[in-house]
Protein backbone atom coordinates (compact mmCIF):
# COMPACT_ATOMS: atom_id res chain seq x y z
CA UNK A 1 0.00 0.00 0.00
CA UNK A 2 1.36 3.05 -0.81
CA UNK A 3 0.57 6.33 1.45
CA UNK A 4 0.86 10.12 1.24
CA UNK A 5 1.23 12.00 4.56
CA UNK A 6 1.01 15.68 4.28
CA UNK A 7 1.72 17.45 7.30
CA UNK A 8 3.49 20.68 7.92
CA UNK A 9 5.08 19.65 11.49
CA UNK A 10 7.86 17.90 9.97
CA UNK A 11 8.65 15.68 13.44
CA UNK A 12 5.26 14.80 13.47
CA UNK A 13 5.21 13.81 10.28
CA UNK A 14 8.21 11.78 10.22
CA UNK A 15 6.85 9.84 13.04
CA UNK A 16 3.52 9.13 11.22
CA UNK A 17 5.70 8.14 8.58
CA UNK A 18 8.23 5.77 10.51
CA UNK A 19 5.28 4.13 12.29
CA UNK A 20 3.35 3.46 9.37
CA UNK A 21 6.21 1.89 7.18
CA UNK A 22 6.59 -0.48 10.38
CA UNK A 23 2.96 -1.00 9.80
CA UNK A 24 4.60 -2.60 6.23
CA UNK A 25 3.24 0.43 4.13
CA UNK A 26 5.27 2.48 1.73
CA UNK A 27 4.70 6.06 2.86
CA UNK A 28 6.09 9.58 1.10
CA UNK A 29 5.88 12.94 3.09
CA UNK A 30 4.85 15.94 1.79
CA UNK A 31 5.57 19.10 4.33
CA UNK A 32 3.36 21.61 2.35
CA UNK A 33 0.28 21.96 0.19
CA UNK A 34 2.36 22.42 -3.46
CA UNK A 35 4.55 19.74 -2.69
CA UNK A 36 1.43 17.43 -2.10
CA UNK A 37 0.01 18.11 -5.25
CA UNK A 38 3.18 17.62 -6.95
CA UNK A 39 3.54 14.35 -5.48
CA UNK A 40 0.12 13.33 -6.45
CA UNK A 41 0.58 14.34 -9.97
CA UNK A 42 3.09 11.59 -10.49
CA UNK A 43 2.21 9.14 -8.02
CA UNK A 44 -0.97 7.06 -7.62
CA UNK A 45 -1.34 7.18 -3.75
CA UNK A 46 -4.06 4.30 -2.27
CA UNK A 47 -4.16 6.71 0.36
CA UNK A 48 -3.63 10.40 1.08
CA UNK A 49 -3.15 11.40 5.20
CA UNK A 50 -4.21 15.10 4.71
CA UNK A 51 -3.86 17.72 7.54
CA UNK A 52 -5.77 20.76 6.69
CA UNK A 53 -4.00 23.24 8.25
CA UNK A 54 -1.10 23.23 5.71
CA UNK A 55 1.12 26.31 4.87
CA UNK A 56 0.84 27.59 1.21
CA UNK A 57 -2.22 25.74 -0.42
CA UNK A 58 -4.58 24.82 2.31
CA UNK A 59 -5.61 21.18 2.71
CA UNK A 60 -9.13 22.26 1.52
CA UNK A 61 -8.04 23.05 -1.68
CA UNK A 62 -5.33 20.44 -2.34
CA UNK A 63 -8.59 17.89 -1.16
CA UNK A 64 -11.06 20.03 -3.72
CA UNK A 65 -8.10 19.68 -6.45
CA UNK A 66 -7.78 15.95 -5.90
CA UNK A 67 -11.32 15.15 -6.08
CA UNK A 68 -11.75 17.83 -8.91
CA UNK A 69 -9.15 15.86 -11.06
CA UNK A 70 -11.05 12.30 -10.25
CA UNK A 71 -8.10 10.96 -8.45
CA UNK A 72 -8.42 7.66 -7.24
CA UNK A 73 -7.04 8.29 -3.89
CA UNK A 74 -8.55 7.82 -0.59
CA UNK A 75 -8.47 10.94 1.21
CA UNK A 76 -8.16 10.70 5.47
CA UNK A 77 -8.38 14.35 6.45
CA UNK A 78 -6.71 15.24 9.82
CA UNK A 79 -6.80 18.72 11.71
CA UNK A 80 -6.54 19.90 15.29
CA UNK A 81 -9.59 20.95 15.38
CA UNK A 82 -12.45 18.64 16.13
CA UNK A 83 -15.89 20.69 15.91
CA UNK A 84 -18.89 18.49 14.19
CA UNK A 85 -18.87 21.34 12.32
CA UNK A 86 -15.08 21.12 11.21
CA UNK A 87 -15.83 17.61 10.44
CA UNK A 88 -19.10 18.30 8.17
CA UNK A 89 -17.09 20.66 6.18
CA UNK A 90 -14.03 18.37 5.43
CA UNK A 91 -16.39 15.58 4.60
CA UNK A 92 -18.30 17.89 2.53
CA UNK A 93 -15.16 19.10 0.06
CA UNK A 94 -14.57 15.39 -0.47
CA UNK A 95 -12.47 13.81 2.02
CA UNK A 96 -13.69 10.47 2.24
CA UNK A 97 -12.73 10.48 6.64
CA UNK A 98 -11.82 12.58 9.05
CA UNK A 99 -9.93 12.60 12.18
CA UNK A 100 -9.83 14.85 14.52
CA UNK A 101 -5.92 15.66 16.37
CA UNK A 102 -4.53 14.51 18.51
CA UNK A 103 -5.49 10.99 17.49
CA UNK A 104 -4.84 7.19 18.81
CA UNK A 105 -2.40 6.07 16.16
CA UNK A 106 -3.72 2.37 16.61
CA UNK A 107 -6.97 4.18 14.88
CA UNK A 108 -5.01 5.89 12.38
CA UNK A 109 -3.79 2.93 10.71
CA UNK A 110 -7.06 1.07 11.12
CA UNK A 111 -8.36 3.88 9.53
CA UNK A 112 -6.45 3.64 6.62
CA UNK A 113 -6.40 0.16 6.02
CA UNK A 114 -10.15 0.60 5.82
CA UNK A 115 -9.67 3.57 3.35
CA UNK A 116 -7.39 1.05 0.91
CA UNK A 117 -9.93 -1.24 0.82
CA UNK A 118 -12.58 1.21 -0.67
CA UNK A 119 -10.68 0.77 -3.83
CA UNK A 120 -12.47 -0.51 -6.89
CA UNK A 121 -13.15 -3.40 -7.26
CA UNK A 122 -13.10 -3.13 -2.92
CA UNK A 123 -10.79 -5.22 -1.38
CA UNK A 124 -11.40 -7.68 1.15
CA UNK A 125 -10.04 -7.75 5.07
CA UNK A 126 -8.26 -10.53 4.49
CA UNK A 127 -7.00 -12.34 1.25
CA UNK A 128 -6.94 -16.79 0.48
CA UNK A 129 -5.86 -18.41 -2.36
CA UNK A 130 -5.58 -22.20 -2.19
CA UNK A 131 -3.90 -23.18 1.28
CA UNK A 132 -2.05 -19.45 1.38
CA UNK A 133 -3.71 -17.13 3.98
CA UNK A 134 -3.24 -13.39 4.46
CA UNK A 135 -4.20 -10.84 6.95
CA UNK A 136 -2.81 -7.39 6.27
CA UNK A 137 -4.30 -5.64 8.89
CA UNK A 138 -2.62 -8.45 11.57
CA UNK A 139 0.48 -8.72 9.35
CA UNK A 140 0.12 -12.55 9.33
CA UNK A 141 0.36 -14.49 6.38
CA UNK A 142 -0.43 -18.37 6.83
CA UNK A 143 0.39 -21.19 4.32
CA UNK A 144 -0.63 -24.80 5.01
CA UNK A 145 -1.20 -23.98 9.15
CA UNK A 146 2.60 -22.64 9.36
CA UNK A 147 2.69 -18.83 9.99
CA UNK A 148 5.82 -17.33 7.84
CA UNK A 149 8.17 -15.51 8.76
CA UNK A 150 8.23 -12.48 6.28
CA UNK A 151 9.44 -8.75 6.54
CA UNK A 152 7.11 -6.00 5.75
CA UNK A 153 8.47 -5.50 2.17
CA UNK A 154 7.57 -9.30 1.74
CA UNK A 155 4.30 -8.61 3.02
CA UNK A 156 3.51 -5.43 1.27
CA UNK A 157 4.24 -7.31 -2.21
CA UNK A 158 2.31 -10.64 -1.35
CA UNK A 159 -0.64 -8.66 -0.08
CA UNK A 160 -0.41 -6.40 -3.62
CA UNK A 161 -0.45 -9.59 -5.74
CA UNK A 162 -2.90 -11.29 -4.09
CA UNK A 163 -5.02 -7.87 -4.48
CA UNK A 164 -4.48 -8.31 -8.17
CA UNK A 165 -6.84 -11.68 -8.36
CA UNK A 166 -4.30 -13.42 -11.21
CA UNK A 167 -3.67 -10.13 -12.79
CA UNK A 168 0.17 -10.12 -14.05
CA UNK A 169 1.48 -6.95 -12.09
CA UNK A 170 4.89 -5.47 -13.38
CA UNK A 171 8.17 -4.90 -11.29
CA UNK A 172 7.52 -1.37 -12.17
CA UNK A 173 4.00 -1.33 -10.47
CA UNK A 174 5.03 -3.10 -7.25
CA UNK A 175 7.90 -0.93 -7.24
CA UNK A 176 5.41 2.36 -7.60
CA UNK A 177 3.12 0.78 -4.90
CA UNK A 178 5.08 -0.84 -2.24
CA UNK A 179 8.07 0.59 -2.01
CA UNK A 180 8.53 4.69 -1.11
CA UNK A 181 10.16 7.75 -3.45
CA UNK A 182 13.31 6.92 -1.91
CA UNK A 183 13.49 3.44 -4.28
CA UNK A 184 16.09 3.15 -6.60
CA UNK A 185 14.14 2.18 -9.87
CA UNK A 186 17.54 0.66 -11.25
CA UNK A 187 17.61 -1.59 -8.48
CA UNK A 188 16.51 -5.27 -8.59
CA UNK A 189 14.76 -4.70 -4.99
CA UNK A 190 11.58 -6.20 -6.29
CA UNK A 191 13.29 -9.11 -7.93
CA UNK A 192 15.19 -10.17 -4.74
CA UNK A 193 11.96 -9.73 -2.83
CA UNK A 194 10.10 -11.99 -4.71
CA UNK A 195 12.83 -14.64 -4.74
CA UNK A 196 12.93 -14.14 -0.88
CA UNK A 197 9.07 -14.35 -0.87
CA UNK A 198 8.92 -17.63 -2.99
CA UNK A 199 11.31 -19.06 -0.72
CA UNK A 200 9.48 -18.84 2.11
CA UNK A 201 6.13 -19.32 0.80
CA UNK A 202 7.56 -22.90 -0.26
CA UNK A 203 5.93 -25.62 -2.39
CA UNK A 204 4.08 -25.86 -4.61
CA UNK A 205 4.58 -22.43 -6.06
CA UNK A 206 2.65 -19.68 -5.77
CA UNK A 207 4.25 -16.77 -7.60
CA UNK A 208 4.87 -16.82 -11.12
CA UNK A 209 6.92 -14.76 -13.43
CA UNK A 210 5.41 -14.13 -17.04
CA UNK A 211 7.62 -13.42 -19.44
CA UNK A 212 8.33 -10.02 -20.18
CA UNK A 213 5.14 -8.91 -18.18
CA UNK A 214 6.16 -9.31 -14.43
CA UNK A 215 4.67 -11.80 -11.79
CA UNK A 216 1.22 -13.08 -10.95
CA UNK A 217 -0.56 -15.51 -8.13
């Protein structure tokens, strides 16, 4: 899952961040309201952490902008203030939540995880295929009765191709949606992942690479 926090406190931002990526999400910062819709413009986000209070363009009008260009981000608006009336308004420019600050950070990433799963087609809790089970919001993945041991990365890319329902997803697009804007595109980070991944989902196998295309469940 790939994440967009925009928040002008840059330490609280950073910690958002840092806690979220242990969460096994790939997660960009933006500091300011230009910079967000910069980011955006290149980047298909699942979900966008908004405050509104942002310096330069307020997170009203980066929110309008989004929705105005039909992006297919999920939108969790945050602010520091937590009026019904606040919350009315940010629902009502398009955010699709809100959360008042400060906030339970447990909730946060609840929150999101619910957020990513409003995608289209929506996305279930939890994922099966064949003996292979997977809970993202638990960060368990079960094959056979034997929990495996994987890292976040691992998870982040089974949970995407499982997401894609036999789909062939490229290296390019698991690199765009799991990994962060600090990913080397030259690397071979998503072909060492999947070998890593393959190895411990065991036999038979479960991922499979298509020639010239990229890998599929």
């Amino acid at each position: 899952m790939r994440v967009l926090v925009v928040e002008d406190h840059e330490g609280l931002a950073d910690a958002v961040a840092g806690g979220l990526r242990r969460e096994g999400m790939a997660v960009d910062v933006a500091l300011d309201g230009s910079t967000a819709l910069e980011r955006t413009a290149v980047t298909n986000y699942d979900v966008i952490v908004l405050d509104r209070d942002l310096p330069d363009v307020h997170g009203d009008e980066v929110c309008r902008t989004l929705v105005t260009s039909r992006a297919q981000s999920r939108i969790l608006m945050l602010t520091a203030s937590g009026t019904i009336a606040d919350r009315v308004d940010g629902l009502g420019i398009g955010a699709d939540d809100y959360l008042p600050k400060p906030c339970d950070f447990a909730e946060l990433v609840a929150r999101i995880r619910a957020l990513a799963r409003r995608a289209v087609p929506p996305l279930p809790p939890t994922f099966a295929h064949g003996d292979l089970t997977l809970d993202p919001g638990r960060r368990v993945a079960v094959r056979g009765g034997r929990r495996l041991d994987v890292t976040a990365k691992e998870l982040g890319v089974l949970e995407y191709l499982l997401a894609a329902q036999g789909r062939i997803v490229s290296a390019e697009e698991l690199l765009e949606h799991v990994w962060d804007q600090n990913a080397d595109p030259f690397t071979h980070a998503v072909k060492v992942t999947i070998s890593r991944l393959r190895a411990k989902l065991g036999d038979p196998p479960l991922i499979h690479t298509v020639r010239e295309g990229g890998y599929r469940i």
